[in-house]
C-alpha atoms as a PDB file:
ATOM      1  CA  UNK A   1    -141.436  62.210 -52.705  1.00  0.00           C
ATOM      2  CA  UNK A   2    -138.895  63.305 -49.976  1.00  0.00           C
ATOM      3  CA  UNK A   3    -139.232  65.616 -47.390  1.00  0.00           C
ATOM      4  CA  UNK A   4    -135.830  66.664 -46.939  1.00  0.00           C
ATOM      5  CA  UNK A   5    -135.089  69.843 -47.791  1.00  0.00           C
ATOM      6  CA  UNK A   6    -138.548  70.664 -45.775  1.00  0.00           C
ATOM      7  CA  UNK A   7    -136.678  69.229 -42.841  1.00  0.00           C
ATOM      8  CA  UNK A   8    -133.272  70.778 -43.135  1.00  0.00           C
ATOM      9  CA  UNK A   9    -135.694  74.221 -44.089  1.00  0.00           C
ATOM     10  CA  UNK A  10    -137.142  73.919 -40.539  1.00  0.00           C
ATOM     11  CA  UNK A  11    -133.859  73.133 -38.872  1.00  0.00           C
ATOM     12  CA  UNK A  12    -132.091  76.004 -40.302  1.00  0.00           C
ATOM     13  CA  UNK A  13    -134.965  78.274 -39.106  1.00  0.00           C
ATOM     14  CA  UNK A  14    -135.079  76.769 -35.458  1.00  0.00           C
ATOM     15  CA  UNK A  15    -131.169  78.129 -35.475  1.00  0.00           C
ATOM     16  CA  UNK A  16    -131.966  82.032 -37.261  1.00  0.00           C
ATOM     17  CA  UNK A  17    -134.675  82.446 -34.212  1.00  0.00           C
ATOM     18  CA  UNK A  18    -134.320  80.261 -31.250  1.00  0.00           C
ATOM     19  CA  UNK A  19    -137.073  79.615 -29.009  1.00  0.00           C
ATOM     20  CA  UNK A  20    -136.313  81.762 -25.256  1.00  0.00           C
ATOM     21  CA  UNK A  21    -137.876  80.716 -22.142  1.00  0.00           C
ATOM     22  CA  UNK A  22    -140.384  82.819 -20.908  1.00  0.00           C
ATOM     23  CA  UNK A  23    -139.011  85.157 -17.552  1.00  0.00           C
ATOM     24  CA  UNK A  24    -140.412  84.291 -15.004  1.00  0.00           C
ATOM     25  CA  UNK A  25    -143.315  86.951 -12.968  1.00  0.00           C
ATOM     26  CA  UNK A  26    -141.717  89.255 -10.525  1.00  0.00           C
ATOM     27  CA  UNK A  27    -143.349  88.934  -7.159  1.00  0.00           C
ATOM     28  CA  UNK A  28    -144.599  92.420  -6.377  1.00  0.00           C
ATOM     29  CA  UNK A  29    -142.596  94.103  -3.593  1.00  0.00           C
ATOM     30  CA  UNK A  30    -143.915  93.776  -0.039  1.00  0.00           C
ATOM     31  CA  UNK A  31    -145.414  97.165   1.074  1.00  0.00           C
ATOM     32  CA  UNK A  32    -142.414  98.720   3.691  1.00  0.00           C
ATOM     33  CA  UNK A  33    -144.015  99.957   6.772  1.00  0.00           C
ATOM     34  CA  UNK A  34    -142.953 102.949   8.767  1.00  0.00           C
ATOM     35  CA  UNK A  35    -143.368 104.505  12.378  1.00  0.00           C
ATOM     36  CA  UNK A  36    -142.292 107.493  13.836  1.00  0.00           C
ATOM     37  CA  UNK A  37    -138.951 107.439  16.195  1.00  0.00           C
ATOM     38  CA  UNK A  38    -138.870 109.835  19.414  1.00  0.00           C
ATOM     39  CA  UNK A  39    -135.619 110.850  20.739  1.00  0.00           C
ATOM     40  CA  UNK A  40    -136.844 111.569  24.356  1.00  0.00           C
ATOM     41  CA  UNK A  41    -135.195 115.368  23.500  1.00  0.00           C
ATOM     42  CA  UNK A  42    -136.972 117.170  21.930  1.00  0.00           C
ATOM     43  CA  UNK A  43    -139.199 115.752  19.147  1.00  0.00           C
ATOM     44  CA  UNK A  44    -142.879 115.386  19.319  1.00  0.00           C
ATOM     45  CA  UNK A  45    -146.377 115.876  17.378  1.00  0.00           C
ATOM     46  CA  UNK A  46    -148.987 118.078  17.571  1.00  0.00           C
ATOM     47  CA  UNK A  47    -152.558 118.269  16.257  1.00  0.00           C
ATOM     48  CA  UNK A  48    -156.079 119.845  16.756  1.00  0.00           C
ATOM     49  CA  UNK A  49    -157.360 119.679  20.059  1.00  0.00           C
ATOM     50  CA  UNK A  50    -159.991 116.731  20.873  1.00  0.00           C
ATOM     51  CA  UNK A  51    -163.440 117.680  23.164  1.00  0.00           C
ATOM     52  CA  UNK A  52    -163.101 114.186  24.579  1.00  0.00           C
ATOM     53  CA  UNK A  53    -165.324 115.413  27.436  1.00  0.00           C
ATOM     54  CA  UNK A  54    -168.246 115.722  24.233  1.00  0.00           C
ATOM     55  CA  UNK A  55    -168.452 111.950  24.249  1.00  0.00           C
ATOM     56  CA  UNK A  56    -170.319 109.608  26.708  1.00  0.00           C
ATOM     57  CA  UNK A  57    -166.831 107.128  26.275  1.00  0.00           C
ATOM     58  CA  UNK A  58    -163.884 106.726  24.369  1.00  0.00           C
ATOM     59  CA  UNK A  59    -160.729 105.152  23.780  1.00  0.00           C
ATOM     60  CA  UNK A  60    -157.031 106.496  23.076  1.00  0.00           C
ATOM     61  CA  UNK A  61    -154.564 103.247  21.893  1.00  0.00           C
ATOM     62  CA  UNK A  62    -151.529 103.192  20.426  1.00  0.00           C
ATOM     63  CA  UNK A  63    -148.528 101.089  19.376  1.00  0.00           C
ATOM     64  CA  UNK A  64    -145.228 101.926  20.262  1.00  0.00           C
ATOM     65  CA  UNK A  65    -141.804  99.848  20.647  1.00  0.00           C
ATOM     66  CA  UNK A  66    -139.252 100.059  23.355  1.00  0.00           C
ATOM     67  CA  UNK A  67    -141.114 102.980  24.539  1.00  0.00           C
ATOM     68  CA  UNK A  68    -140.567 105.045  27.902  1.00  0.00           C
ATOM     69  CA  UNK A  69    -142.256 108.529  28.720  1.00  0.00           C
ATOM     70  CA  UNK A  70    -145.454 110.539  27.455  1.00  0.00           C
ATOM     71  CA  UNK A  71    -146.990 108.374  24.647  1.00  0.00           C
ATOM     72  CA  UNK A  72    -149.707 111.600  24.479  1.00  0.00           C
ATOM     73  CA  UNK A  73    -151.220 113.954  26.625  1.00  0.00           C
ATOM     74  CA  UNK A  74    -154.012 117.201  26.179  1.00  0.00           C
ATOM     75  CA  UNK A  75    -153.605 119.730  28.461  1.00  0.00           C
ATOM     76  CA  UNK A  76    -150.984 121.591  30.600  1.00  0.00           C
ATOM     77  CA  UNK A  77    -149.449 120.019  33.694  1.00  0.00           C
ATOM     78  CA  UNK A  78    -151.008 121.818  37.220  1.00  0.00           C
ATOM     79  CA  UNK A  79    -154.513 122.577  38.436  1.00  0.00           C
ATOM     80  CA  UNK A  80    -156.852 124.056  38.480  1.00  0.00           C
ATOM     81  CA  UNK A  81    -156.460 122.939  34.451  1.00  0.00           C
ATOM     82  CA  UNK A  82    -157.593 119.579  33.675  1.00  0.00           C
ATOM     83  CA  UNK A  83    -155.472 117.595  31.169  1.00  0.00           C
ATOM     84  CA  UNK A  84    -154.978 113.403  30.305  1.00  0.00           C
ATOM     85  CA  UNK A  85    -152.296 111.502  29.663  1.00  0.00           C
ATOM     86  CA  UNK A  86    -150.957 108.323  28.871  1.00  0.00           C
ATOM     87  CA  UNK A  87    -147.083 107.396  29.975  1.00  0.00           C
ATOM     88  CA  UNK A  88    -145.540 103.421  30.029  1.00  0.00           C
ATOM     89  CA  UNK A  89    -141.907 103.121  31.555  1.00  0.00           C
ATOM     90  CA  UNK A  90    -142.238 106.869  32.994  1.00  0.00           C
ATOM     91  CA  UNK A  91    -140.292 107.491  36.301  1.00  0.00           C
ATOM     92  CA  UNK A  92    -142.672 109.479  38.858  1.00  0.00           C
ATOM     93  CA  UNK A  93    -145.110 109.953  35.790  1.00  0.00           C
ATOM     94  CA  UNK A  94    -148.842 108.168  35.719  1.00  0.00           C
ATOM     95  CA  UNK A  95    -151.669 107.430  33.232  1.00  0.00           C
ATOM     96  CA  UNK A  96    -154.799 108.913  33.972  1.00  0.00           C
ATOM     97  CA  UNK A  97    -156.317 112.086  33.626  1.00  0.00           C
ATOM     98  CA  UNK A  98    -158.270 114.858  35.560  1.00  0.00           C
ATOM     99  CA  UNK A  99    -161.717 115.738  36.232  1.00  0.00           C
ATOM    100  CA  UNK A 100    -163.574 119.161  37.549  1.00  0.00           C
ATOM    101  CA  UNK A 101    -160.712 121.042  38.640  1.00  0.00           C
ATOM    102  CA  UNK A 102    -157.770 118.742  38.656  1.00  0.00           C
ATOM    103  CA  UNK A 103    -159.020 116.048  40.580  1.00  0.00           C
ATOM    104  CA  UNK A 104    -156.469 113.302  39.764  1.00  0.00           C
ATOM    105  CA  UNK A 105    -157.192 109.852  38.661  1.00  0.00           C
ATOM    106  CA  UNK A 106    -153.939 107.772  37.745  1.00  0.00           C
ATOM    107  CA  UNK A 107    -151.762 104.953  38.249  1.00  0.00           C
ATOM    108  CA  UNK A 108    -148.569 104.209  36.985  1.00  0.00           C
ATOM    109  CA  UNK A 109    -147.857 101.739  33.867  1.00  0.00           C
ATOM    110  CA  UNK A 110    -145.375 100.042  34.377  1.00  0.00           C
ATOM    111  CA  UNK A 111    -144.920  96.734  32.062  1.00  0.00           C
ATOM    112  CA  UNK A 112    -142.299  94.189  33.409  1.00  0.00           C
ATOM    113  CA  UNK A 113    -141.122  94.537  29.548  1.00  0.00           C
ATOM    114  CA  UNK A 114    -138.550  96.575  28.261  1.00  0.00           C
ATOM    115  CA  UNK A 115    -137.591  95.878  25.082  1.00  0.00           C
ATOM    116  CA  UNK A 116    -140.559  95.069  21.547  1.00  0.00           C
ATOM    117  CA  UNK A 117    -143.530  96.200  20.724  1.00  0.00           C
ATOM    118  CA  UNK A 118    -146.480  97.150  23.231  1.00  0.00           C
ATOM    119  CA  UNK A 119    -150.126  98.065  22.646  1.00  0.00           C
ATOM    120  CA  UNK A 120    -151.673 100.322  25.197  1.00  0.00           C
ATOM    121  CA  UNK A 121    -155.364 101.555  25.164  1.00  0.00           C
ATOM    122  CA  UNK A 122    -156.780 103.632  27.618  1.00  0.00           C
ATOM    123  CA  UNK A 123    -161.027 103.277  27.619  1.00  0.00           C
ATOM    124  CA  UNK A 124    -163.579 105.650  29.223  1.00  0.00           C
ATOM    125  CA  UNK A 125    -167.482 104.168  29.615  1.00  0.00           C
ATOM    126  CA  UNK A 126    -169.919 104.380  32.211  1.00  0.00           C
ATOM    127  CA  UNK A 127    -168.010 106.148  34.620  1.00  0.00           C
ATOM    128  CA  UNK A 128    -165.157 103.490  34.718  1.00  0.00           C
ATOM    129  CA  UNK A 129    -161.312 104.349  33.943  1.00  0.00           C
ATOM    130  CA  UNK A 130    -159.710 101.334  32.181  1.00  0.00           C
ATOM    131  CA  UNK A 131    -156.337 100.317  31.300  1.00  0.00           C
ATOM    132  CA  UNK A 132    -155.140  97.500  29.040  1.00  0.00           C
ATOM    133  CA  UNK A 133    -151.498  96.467  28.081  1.00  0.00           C
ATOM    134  CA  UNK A 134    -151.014  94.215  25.083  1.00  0.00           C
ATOM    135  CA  UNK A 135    -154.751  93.020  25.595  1.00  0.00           C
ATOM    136  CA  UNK A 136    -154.617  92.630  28.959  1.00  0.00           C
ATOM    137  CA  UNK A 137    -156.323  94.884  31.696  1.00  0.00           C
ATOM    138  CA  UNK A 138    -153.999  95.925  34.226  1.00  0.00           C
ATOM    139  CA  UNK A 139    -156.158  98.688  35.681  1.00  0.00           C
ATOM    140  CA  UNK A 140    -159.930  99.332  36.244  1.00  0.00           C
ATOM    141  CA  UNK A 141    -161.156 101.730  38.474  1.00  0.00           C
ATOM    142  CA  UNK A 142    -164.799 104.283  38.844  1.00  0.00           C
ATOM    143  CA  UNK A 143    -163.544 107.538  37.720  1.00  0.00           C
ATOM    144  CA  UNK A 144    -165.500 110.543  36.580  1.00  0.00           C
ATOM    145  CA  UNK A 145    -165.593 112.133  32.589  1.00  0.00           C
ATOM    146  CA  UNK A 146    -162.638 113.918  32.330  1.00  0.00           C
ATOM    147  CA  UNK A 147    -162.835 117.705  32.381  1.00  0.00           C
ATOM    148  CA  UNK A 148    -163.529 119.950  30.713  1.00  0.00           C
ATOM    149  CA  UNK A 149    -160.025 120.634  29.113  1.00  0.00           C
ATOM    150  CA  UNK A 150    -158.587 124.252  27.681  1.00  0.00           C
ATOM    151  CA  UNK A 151    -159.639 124.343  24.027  1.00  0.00           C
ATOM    152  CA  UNK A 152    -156.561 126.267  23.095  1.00  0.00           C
ATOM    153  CA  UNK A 153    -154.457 123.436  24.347  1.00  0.00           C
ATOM    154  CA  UNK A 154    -153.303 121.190  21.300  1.00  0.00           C
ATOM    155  CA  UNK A 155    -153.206 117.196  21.494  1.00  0.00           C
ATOM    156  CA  UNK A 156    -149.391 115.835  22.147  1.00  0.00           C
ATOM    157  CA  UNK A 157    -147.791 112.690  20.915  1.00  0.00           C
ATOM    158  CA  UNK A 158    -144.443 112.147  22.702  1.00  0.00           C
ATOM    159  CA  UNK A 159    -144.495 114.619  25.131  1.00  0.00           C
ATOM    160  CA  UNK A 160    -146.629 116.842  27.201  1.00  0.00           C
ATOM    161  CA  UNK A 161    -147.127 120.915  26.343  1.00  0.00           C
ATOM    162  CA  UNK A 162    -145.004 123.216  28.761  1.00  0.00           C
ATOM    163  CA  UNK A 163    -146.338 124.440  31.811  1.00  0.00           C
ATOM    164  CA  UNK A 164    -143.823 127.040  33.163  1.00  0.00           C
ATOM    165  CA  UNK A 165    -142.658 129.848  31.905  1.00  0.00           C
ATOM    166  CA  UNK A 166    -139.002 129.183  32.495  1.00  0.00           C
ATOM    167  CA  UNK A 167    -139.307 126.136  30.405  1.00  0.00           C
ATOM    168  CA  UNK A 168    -137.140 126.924  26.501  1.00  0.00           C
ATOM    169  CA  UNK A 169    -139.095 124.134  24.844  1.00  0.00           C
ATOM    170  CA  UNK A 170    -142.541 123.972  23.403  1.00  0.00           C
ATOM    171  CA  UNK A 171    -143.091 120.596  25.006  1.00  0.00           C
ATOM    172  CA  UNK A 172    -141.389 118.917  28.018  1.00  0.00           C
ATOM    173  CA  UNK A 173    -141.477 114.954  29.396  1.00  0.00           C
ATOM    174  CA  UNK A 174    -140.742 113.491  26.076  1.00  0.00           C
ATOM    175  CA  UNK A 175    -141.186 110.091  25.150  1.00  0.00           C
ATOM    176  CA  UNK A 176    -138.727 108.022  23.566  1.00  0.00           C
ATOM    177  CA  UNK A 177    -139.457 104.762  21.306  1.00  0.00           C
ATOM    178  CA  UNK A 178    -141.270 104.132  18.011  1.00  0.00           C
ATOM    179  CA  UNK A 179    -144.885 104.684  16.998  1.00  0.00           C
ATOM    180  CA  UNK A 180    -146.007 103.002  14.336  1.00  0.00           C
ATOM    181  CA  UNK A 181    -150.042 103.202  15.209  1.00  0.00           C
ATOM    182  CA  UNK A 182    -152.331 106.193  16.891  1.00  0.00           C
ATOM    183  CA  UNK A 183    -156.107 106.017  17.284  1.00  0.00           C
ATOM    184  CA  UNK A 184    -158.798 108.224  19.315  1.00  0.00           C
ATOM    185  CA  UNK A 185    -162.138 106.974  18.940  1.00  0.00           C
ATOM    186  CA  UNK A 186    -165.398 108.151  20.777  1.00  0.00           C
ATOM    187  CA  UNK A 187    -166.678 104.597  21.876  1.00  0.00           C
ATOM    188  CA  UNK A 188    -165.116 101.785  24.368  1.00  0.00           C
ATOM    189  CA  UNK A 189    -163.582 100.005  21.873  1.00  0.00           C
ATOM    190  CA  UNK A 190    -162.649  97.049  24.392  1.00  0.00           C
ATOM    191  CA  UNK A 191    -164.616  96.123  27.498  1.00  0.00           C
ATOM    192  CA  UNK A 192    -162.651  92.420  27.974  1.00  0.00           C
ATOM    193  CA  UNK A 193    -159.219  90.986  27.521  1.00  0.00           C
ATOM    194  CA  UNK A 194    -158.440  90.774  23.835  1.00  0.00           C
ATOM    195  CA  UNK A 195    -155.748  90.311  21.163  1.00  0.00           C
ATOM    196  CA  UNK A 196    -155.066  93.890  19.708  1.00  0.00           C
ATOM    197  CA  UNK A 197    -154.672  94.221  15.606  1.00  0.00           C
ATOM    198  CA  UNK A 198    -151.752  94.630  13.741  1.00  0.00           C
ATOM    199  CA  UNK A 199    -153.590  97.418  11.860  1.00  0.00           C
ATOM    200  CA  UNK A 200    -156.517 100.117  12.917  1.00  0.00           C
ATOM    201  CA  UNK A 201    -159.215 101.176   9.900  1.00  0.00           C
ATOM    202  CA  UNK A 202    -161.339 104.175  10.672  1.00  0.00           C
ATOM    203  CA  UNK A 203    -164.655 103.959  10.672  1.00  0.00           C
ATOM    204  CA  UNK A 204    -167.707 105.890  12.021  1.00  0.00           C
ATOM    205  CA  UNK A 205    -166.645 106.356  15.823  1.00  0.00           C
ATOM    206  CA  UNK A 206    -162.750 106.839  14.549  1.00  0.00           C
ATOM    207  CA  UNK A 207    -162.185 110.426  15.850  1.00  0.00           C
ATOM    208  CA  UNK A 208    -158.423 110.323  14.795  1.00  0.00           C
ATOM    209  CA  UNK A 209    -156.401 107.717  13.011  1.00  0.00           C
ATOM    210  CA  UNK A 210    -152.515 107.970  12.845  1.00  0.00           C
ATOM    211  CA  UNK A 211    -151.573 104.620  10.419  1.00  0.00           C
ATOM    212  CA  UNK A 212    -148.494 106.229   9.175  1.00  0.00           C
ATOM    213  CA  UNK A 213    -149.017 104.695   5.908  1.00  0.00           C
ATOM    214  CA  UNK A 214    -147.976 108.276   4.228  1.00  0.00           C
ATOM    215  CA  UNK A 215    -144.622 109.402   5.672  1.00  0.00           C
ATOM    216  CA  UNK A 216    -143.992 113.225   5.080  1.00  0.00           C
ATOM    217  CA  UNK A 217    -141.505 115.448   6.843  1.00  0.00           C
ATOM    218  CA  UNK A 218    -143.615 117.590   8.248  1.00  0.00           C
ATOM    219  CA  UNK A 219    -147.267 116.494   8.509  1.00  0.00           C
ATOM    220  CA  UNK A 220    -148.597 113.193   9.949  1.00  0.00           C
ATOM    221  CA  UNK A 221    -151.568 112.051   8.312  1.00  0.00           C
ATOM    222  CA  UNK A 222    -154.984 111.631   9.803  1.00  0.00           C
ATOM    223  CA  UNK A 223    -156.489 108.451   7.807  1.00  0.00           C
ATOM    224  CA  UNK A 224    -159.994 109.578   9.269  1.00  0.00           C
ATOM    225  CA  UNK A 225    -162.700 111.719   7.422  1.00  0.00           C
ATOM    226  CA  UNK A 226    -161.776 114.457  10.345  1.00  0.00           C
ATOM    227  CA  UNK A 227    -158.388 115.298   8.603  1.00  0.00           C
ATOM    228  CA  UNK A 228    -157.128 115.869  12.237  1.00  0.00           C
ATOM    229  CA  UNK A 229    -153.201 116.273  10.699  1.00  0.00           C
ATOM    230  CA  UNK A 230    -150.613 116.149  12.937  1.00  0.00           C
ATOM    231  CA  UNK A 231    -147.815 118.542  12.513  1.00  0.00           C
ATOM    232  CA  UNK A 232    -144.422 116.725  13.320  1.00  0.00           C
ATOM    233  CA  UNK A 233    -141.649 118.398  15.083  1.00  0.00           C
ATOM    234  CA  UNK A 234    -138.006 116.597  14.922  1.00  0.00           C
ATOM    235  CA  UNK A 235    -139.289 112.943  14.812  1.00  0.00           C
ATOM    236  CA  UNK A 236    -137.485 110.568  12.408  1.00  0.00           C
ATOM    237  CA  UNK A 237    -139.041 108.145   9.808  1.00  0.00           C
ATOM    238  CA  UNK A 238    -137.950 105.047  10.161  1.00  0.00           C
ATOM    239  CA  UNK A 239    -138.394 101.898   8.049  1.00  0.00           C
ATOM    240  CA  UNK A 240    -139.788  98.974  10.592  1.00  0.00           C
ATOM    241  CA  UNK A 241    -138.741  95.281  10.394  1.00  0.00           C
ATOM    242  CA  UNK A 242    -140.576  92.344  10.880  1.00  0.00           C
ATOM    243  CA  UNK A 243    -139.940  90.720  14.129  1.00  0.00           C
END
């Protein structure tokens, strides 16, 4: 018996549909990341104002990049009106905040940096003011709560709410730099040196949570169940690259 024509049946069928490789599997795009750019003009944020002086300690951190002025502040500049603030790279400015009836208690922050990406978190507990840069504590001092603050007065990243009538701008002593993280939280989060996260998750002592994970033109997102939104005036999305 031959087998032939079996053969040259195959063959000719190999040719009608020929075999393709298969493609191979797309790697899924990496996930772009975004922060917030402040001109030092005239952009800044805005959201619901924070009774700090309801919890027994708390901390305010943030990440910015090449950053100089107000990173945030609550409250209007000049007593008897207490207000805290946090500036890095800010000629004649401080961090600190006030107490009673604008009892001041501040140092400067200046980082021997000036160009990447710094973490700064300012922590409140047991009547003790703390500072830390990039992990590191660069300031410790006994200060009372601060307090009590103007409950009209909203919460300012970027700048600091006007104090004088004179002034044509909502906001004055802007900050200028990136953002790319904000979180308030009513415990210490840090009470020794420590290598700060790449990325902040709320949780139950998250007050606020700015991840800028959803940028929109006009609102900045709280991530926390408080749905403190921040309402963004003039800064610029920008798409951040790895270092």
């Amino acid at each position: 018996m031959k087998y032939y024509p079996i053969f040259i049946a195959i063959f000719l069928l190999s040719l009608a549909s020929p075999l393709t490789a298969a493609e191979p599997e797309k790697a899924p795009e990496a996930k772009k990341t975004q922060g917030l750019q402040f001109d030092g003009k005239g952009s800044y944020v805005t959201f619901p104002h924070i009774k700090l002086e309801d919890y027994g300690e708390f901390t305010i951190e943030a990440w910015v990049k090449d950053w100089s002025g107000r990173i945030c502040c609550q409250g209007k500049q000049g007593d008897p009106e207490n207000s805290i603030w946090i500036s890095l790279r800010a000629k004649h400015h401080s961090t600190g905040w006030e107490s009673e009836n604008g009892m001041n208690h501040s140092v400067p922050v200046d980082p021997n940096s000036i160009e990447g990406w710094d973490h700064f978190a300012m922590v409140y507990s047991e009547l003790q003011q703390t500072f830390y840069l990039n992990g590191k504590q660069i300031n410790q001092t006994s200060a009372p709560a601060p307090g009590p603050f103007d409950e009209s007065r909203l919460f300012f990243i970027g700048a600091q709410e006007k104090w004088e009538d004179s002034q044509t701008k909502p906001a004055a002593l802007f900050g200028k730099g990136v953002m790319k993280l904000f979180r308030i939280s009513k415990v210490a989060r840090y009470d020794k040196e420590f290598e700060p996260a790449d990325q902040f998750k709320s949780d139950a002592e998250t007050v606020v949570l700015f991840d800028f994970a959803k940028p929109d033109k006009e609102l900045l997102y709280d991530a926390s169940p408080n749905k403190n939104n921040g309402t963004i005036y003039d800064a610029r999305w920008v798409e951040l690259m790895p270092d």
